[in-house]
PDB file of N, CA and C in Angstrom:
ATOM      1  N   UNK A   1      40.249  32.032 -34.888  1.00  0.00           N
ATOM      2  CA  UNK A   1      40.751  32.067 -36.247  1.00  0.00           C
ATOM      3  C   UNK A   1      41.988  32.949 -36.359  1.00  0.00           C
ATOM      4  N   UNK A   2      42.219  33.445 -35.467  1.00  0.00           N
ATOM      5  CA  UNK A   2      43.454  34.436 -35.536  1.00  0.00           C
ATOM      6  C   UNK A   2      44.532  33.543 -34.849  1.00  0.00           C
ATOM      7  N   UNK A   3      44.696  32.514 -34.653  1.00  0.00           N
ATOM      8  CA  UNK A   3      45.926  31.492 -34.115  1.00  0.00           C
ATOM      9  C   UNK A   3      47.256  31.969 -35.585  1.00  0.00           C
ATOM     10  N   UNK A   4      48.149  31.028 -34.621  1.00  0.00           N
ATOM     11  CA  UNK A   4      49.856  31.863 -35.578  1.00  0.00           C
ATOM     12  C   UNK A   4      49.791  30.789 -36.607  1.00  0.00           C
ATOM     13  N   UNK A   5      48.608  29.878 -36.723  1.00  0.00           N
ATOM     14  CA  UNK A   5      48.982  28.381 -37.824  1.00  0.00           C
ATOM     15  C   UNK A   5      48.157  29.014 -38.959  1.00  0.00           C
ATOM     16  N   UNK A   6      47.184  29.497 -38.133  1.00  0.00           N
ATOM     17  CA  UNK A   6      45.824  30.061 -39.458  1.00  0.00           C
ATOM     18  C   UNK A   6      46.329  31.439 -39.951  1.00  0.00           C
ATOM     19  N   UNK A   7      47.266  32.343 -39.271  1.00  0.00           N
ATOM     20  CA  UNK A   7      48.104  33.200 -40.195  1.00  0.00           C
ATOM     21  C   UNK A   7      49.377  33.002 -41.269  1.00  0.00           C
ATOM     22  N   UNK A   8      49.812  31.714 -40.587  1.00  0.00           N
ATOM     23  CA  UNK A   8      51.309  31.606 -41.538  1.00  0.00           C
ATOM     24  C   UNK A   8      50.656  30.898 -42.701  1.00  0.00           C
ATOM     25  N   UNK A   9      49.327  29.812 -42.843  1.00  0.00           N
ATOM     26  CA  UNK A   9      48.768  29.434 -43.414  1.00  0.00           C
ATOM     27  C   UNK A   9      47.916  30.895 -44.919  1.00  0.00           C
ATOM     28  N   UNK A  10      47.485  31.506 -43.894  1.00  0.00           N
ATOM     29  CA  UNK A  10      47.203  32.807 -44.823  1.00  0.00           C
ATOM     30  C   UNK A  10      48.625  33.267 -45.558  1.00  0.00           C
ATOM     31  N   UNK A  11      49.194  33.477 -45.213  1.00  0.00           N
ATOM     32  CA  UNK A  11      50.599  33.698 -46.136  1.00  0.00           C
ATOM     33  C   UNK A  11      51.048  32.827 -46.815  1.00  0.00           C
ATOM     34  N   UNK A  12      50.965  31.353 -46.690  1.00  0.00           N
ATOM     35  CA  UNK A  12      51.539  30.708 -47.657  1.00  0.00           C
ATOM     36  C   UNK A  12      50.038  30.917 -48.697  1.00  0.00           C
ATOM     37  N   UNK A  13      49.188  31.038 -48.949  1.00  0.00           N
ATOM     38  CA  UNK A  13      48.588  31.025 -49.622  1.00  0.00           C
ATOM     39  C   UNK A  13      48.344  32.666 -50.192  1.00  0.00           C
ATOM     40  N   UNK A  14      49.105  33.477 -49.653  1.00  0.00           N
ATOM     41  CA  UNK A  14      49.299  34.898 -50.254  1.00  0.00           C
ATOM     42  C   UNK A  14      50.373  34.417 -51.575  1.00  0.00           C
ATOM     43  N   UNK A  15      51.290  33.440 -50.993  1.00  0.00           N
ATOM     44  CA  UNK A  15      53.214  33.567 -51.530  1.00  0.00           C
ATOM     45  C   UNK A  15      52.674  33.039 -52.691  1.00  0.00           C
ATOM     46  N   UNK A  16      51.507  31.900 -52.813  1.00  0.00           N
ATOM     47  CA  UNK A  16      51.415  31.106 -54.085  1.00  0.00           C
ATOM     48  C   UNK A  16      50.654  31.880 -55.048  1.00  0.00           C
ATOM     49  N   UNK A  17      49.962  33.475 -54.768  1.00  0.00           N
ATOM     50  CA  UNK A  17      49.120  34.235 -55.261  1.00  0.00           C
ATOM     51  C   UNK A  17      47.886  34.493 -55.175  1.00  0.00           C
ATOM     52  N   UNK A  18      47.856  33.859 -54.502  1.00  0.00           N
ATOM     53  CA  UNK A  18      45.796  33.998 -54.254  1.00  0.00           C
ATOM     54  C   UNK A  18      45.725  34.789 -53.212  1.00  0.00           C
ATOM     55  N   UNK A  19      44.441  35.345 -53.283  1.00  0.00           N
ATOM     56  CA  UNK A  19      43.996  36.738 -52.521  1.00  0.00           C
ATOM     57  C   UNK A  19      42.939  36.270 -51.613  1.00  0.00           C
ATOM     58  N   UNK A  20      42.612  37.430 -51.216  1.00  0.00           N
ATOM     59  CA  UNK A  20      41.129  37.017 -49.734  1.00  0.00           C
ATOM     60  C   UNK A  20      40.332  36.877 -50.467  1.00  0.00           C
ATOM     61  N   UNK A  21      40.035  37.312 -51.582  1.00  0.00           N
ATOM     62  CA  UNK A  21      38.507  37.849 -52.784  1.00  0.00           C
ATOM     63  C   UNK A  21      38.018  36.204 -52.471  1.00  0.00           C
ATOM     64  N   UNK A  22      38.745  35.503 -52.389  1.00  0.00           N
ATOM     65  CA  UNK A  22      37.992  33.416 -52.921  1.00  0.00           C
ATOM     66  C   UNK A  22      37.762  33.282 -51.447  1.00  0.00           C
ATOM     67  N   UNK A  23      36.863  32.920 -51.101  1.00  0.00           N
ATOM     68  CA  UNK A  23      36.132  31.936 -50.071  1.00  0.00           C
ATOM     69  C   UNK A  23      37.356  30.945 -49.699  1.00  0.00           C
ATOM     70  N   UNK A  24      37.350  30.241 -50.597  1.00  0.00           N
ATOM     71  CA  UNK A  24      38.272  28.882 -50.291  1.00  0.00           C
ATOM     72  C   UNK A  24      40.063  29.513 -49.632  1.00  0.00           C
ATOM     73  N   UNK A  25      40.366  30.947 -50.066  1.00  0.00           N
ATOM     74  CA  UNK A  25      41.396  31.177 -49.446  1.00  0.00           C
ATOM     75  C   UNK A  25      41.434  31.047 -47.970  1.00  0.00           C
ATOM     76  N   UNK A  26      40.224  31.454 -47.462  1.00  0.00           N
ATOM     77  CA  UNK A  26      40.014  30.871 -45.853  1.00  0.00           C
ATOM     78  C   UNK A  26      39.600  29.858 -45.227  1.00  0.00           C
ATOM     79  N   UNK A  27      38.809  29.023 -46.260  1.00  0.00           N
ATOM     80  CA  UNK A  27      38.758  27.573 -45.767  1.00  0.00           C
ATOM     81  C   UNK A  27      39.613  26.968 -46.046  1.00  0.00           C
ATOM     82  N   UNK A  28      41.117  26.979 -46.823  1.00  0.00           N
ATOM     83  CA  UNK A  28      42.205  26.210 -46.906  1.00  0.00           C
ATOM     84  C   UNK A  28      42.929  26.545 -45.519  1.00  0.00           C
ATOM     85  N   UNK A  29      42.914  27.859 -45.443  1.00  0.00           N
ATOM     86  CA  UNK A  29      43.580  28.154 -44.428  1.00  0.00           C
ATOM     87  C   UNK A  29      43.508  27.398 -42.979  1.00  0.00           C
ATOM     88  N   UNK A  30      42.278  27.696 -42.806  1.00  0.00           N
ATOM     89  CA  UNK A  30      41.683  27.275 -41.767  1.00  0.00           C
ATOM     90  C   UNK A  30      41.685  25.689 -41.895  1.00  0.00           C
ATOM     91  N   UNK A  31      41.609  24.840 -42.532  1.00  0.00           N
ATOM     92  CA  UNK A  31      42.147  23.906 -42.847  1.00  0.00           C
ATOM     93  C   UNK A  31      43.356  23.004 -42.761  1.00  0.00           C
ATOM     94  N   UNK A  32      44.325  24.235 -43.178  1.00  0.00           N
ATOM     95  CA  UNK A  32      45.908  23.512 -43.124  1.00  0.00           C
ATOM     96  C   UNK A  32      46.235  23.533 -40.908  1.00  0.00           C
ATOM     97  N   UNK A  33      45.415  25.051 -41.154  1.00  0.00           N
ATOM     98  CA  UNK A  33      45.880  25.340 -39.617  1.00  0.00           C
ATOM     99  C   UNK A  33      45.542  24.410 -38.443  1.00  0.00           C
ATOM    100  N   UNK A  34      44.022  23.768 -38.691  1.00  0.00           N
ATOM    101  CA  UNK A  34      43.708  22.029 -38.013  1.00  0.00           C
ATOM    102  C   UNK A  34      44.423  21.459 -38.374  1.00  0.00           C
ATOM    103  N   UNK A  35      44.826  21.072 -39.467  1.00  0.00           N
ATOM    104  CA  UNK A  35      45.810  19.629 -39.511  1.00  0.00           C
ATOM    105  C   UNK A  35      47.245  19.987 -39.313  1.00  0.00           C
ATOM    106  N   UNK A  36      47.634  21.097 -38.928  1.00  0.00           N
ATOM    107  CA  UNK A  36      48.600  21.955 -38.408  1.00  0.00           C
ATOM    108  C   UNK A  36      48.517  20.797 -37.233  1.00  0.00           C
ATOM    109  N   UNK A  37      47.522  21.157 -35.757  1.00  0.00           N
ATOM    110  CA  UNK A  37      47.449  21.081 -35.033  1.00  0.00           C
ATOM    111  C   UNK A  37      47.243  19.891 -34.779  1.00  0.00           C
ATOM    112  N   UNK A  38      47.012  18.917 -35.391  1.00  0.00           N
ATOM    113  CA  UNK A  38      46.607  17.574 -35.927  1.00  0.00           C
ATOM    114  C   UNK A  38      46.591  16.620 -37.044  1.00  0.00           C
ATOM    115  N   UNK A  39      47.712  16.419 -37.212  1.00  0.00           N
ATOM    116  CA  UNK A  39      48.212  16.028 -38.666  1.00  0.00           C
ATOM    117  C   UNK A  39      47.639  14.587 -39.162  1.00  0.00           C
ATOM    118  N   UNK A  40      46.149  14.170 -38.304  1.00  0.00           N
ATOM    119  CA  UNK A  40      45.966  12.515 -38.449  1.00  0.00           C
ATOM    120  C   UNK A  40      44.565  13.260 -39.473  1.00  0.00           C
ATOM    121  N   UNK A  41      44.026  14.806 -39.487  1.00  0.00           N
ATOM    122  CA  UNK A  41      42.769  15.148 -39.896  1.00  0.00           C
ATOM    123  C   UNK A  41      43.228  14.615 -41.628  1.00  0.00           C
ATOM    124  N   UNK A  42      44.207  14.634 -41.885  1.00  0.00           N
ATOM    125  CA  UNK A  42      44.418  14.606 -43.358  1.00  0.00           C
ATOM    126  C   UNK A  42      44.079  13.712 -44.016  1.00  0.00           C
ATOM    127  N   UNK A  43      43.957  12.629 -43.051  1.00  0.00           N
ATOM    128  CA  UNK A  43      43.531  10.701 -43.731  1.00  0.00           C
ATOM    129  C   UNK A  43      41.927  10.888 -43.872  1.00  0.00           C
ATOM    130  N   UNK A  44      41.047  11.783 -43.154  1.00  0.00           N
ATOM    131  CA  UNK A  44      39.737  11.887 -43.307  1.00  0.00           C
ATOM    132  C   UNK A  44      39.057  13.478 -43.575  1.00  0.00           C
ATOM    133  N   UNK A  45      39.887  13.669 -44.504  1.00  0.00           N
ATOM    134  CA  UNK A  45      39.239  15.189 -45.120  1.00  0.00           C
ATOM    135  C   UNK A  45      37.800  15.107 -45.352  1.00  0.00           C
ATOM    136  N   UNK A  46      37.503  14.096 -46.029  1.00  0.00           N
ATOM    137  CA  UNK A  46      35.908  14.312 -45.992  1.00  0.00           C
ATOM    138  C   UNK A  46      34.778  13.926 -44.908  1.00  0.00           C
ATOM    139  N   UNK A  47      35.258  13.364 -44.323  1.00  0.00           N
ATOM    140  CA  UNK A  47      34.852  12.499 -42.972  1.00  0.00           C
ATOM    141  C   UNK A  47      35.032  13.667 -41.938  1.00  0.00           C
ATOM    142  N   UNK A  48      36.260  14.125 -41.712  1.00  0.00           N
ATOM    143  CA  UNK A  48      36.396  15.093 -40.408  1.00  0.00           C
ATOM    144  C   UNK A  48      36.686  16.818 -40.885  1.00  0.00           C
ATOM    145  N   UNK A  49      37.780  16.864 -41.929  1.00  0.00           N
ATOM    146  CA  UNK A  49      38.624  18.225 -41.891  1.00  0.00           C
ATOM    147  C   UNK A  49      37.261  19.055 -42.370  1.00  0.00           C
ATOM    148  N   UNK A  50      36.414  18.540 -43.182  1.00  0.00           N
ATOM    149  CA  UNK A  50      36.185  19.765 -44.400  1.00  0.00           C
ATOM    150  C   UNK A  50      34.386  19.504 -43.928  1.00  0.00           C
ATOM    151  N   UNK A  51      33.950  19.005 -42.680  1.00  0.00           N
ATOM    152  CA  UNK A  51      32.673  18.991 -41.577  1.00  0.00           C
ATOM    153  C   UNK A  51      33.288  19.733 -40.858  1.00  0.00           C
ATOM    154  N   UNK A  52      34.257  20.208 -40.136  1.00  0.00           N
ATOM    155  CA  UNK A  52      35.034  20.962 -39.117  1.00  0.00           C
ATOM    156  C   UNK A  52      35.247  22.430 -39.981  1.00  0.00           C
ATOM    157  N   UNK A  53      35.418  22.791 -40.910  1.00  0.00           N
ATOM    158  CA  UNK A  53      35.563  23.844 -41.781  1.00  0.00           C
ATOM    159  C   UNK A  53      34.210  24.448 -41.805  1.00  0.00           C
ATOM    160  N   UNK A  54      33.714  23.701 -42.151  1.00  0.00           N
ATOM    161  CA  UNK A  54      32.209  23.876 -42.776  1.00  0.00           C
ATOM    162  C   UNK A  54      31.298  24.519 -41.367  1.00  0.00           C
ATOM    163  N   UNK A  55      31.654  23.709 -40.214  1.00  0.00           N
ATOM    164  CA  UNK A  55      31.023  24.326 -39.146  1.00  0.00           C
ATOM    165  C   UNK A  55      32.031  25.852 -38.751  1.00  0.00           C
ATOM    166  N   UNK A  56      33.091  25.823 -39.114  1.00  0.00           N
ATOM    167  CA  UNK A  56      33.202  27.338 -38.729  1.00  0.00           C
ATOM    168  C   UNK A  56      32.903  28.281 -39.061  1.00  0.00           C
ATOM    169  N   UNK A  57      32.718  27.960 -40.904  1.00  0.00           N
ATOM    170  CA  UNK A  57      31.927  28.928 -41.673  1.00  0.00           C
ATOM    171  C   UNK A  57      30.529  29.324 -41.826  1.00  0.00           C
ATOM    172  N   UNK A  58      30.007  28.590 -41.422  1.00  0.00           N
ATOM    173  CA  UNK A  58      28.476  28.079 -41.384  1.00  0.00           C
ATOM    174  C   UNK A  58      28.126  27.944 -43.054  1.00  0.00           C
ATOM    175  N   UNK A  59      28.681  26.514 -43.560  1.00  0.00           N
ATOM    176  CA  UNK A  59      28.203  26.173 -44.709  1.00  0.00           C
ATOM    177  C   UNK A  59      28.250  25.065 -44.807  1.00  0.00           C
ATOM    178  N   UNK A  60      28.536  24.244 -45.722  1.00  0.00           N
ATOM    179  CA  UNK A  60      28.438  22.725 -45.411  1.00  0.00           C
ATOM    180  C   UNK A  60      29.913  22.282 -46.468  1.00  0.00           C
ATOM    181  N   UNK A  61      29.764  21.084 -46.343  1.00  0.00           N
ATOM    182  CA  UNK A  61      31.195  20.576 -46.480  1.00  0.00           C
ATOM    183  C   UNK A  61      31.712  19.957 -47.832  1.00  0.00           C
ATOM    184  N   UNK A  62      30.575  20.012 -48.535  1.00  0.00           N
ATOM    185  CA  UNK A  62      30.790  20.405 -49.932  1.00  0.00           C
ATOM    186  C   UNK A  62      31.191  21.274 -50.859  1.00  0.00           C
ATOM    187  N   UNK A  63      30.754  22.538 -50.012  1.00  0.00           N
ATOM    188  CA  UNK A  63      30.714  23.992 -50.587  1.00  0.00           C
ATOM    189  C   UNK A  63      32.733  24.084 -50.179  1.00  0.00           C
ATOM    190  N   UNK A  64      33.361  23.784 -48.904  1.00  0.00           N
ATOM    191  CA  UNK A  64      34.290  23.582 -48.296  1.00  0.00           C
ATOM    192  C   UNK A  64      35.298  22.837 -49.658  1.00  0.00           C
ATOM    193  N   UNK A  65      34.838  21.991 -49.957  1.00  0.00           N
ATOM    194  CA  UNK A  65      35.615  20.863 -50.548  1.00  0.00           C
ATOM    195  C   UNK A  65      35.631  21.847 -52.071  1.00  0.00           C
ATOM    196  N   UNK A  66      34.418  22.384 -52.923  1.00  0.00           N
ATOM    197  CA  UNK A  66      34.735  23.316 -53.839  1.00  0.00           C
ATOM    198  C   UNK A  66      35.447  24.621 -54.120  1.00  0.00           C
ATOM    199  N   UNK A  67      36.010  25.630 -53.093  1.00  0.00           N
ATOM    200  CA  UNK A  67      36.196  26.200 -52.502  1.00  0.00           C
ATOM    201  C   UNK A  67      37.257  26.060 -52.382  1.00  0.00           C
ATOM    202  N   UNK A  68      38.095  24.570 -51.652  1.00  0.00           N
ATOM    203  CA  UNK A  68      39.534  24.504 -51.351  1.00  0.00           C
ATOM    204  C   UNK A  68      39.791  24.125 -52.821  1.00  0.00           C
ATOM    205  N   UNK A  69      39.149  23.252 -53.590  1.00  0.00           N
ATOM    206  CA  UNK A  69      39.701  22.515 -55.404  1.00  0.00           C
ATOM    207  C   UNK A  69      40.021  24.131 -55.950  1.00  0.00           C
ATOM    208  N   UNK A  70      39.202  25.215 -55.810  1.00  0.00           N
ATOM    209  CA  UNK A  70      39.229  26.369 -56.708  1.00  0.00           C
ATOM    210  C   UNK A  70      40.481  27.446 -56.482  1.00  0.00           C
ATOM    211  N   UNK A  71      41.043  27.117 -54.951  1.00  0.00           N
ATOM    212  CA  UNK A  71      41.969  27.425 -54.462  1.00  0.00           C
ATOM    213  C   UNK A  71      43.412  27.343 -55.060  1.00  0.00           C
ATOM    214  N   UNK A  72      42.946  25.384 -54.916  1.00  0.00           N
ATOM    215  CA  UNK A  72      44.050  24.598 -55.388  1.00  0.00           C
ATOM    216  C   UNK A  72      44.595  24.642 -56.766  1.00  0.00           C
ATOM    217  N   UNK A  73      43.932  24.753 -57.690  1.00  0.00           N
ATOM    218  CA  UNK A  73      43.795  25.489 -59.162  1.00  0.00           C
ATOM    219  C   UNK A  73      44.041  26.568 -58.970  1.00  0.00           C
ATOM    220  N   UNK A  74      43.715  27.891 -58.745  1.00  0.00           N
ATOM    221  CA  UNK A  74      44.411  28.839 -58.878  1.00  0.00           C
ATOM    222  C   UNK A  74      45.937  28.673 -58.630  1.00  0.00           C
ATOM    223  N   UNK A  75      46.649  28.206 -57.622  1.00  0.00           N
ATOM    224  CA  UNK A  75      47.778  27.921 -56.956  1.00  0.00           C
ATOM    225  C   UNK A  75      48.717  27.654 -58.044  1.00  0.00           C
ATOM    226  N   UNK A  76      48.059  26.571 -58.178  1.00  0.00           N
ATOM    227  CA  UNK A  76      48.800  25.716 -59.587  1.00  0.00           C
ATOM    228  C   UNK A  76      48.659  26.008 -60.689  1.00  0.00           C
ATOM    229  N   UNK A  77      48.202  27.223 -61.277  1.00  0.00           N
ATOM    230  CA  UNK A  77      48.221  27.940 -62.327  1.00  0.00           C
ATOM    231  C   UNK A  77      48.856  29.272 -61.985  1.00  0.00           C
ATOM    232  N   UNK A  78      48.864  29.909 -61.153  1.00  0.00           N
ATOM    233  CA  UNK A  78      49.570  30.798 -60.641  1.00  0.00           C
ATOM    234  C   UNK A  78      51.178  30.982 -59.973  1.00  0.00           C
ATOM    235  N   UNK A  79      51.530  29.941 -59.442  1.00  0.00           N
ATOM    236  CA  UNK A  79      52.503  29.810 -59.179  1.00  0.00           C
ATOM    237  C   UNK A  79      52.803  28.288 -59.458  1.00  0.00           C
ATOM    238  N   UNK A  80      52.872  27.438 -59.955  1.00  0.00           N
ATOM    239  CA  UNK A  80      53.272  25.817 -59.574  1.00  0.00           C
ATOM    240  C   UNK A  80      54.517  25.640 -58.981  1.00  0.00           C
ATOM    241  N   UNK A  81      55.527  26.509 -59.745  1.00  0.00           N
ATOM    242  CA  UNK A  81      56.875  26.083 -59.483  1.00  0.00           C
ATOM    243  C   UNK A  81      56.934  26.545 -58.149  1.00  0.00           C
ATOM    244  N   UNK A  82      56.595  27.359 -57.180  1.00  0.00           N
ATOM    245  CA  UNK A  82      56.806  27.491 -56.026  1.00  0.00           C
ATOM    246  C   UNK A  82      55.920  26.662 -54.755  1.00  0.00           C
ATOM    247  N   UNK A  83      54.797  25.684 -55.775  1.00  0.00           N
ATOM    248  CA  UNK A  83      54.013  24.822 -54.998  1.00  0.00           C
ATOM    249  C   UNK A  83      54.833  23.481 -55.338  1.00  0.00           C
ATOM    250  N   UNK A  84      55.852  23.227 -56.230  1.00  0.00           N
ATOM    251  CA  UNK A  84      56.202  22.105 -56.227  1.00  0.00           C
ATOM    252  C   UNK A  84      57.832  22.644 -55.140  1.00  0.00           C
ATOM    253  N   UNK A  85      58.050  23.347 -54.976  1.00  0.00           N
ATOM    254  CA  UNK A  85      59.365  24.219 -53.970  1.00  0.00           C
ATOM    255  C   UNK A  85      58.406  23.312 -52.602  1.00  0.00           C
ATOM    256  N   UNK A  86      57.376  23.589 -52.739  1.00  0.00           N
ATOM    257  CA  UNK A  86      56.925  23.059 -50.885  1.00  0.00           C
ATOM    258  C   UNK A  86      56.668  21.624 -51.262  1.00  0.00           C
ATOM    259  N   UNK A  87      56.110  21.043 -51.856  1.00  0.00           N
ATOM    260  CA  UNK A  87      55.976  20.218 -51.556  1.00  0.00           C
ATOM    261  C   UNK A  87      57.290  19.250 -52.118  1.00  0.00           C
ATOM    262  N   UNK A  88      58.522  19.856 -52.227  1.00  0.00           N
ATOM    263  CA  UNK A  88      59.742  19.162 -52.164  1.00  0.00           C
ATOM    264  C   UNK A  88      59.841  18.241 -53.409  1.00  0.00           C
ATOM    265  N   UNK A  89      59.030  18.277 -54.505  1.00  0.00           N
ATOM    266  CA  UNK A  89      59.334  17.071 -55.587  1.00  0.00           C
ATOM    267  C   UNK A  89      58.634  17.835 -56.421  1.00  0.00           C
ATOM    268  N   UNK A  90      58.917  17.395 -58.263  1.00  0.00           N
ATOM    269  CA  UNK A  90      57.870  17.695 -58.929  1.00  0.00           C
ATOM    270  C   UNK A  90      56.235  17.356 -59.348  1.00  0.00           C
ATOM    271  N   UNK A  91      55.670  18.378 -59.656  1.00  0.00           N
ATOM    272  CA  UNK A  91      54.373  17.753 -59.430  1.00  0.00           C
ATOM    273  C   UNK A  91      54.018  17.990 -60.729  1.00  0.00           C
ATOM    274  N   UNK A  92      53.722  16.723 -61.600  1.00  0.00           N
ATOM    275  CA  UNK A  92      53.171  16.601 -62.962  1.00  0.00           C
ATOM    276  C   UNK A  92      51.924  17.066 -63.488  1.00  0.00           C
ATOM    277  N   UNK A  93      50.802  17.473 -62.073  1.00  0.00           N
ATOM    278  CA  UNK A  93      49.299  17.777 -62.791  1.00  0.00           C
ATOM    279  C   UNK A  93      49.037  18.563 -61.207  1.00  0.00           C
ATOM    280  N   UNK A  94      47.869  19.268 -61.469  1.00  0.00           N
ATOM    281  CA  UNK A  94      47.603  19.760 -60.337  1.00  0.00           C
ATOM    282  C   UNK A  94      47.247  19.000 -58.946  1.00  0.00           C
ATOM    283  N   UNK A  95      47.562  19.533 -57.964  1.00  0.00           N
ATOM    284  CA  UNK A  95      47.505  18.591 -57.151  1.00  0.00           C
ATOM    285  C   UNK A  95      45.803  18.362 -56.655  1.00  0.00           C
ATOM    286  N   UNK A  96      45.348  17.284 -56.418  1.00  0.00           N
ATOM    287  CA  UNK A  96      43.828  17.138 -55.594  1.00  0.00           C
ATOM    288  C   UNK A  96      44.014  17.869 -54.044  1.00  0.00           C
ATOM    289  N   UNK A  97      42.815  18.069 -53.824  1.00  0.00           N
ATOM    290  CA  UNK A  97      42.480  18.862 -52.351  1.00  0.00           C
ATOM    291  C   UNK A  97      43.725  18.539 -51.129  1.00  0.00           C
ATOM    292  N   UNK A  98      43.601  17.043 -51.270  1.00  0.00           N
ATOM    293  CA  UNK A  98      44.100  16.670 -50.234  1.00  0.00           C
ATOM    294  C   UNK A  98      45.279  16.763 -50.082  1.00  0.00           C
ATOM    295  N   UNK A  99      46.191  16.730 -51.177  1.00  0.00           N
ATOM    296  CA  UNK A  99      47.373  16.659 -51.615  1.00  0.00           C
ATOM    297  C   UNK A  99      47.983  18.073 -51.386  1.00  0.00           C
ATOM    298  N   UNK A 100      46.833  19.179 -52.092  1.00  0.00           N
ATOM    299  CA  UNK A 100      47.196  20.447 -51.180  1.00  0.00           C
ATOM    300  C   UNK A 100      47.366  20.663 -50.376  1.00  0.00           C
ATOM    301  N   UNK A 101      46.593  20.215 -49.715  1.00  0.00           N
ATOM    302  CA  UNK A 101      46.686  20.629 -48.265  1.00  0.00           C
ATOM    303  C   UNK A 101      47.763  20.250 -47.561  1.00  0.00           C
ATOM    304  N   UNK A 102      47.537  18.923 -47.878  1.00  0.00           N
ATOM    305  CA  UNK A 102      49.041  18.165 -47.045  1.00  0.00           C
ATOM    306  C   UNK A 102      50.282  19.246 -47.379  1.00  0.00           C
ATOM    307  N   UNK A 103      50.631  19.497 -48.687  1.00  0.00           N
ATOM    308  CA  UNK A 103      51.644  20.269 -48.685  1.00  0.00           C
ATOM    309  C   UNK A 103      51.716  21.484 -48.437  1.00  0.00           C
ATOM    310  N   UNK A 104      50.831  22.119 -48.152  1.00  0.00           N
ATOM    311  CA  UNK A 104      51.139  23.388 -47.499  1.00  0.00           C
ATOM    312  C   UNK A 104      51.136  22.919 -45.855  1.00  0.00           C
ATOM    313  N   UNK A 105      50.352  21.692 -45.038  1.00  0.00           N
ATOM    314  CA  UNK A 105      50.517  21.566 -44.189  1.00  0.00           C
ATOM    315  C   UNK A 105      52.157  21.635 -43.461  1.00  0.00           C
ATOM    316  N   UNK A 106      52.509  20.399 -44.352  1.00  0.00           N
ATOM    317  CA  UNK A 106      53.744  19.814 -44.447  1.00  0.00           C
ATOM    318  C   UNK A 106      54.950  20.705 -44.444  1.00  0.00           C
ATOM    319  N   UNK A 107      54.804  21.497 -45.427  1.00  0.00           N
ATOM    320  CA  UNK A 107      55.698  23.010 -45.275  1.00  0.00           C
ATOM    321  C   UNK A 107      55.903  23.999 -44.179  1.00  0.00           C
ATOM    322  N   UNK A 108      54.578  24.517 -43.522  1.00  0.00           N
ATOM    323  CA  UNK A 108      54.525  24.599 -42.244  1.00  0.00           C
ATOM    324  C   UNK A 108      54.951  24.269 -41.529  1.00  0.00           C
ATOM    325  N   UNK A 109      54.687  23.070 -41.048  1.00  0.00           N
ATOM    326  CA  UNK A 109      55.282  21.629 -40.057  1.00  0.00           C
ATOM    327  C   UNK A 109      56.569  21.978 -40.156  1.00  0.00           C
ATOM    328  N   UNK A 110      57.752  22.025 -41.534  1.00  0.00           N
ATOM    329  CA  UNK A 110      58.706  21.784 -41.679  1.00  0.00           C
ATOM    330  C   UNK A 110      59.702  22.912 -41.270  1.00  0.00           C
ATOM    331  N   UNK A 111      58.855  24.105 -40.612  1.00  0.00           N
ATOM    332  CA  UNK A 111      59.287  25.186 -39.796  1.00  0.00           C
ATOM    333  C   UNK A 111      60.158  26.615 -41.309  1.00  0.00           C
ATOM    334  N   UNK A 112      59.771  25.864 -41.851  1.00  0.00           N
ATOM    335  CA  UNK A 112      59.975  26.482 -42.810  1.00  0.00           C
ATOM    336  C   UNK A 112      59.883  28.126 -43.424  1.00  0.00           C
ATOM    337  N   UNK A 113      58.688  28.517 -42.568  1.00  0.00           N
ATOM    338  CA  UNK A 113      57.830  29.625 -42.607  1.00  0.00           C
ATOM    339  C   UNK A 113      57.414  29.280 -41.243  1.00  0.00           C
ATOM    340  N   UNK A 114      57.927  30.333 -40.434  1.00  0.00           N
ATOM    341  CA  UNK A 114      57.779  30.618 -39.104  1.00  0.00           C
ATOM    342  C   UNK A 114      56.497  30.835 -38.700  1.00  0.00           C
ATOM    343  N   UNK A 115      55.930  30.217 -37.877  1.00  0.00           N
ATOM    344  CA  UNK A 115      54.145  30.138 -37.302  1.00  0.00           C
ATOM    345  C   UNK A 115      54.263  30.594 -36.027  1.00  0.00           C
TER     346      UNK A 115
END
């Protein structure tokens, strides 16, 4: 869990405002940082990413999937305008799980924030 994807990942999710206090700040993390490493996990978040989360935490993949939404809401109430900065367009409503993720993935990816 200490890889350079699951830290730059912890920082983008510092930059948008959210803290360690939420659960889901480390299962996003840990999250973006697999599909970091594997950018096909994103087509089956519920199928693969967020069963793969769930086993690192030892919880299950529901709790995973609530956790990253509560994340994702904070984000987008806390900062939007710098979550619509990553994900390169405007974003009219908050984004769903997946959509998060992708864009903080995506931002990453885009070397943007050095990993």
């Amino acid at each position: 869990m200490n890889s350079p994807e699951f830290k730059a990942a912890l920082k983008l999710l510092s930059r948008l405002g959210l803290t360690a206090n939420y659960t889901g700040f480390y299962h996003a993390s840990y999250a973006v940082a697999l599909a970091f490493r594997d950018p096909s996990r994103l087509l089956f978040v519920t199928k693969c990413l967020y069963p793969d989360v769930a086993t690192k935490f030892s919880t299950k993949p529901k709790c995973v999937e609530r956790n990253i939404r509560t994340v994702a809401a904070l984000a987008w109430e806390r900062n939007s305008s710098l979550l619509c900065e990553m994900a390169e367009f405007q974003l009219s409503k908050k984004p769903s799980n997946t959509e998060f993720l992708a864009i903080l993935t995506t931002y990453l990816s885009s070397g943007k924030l050095s990993v």
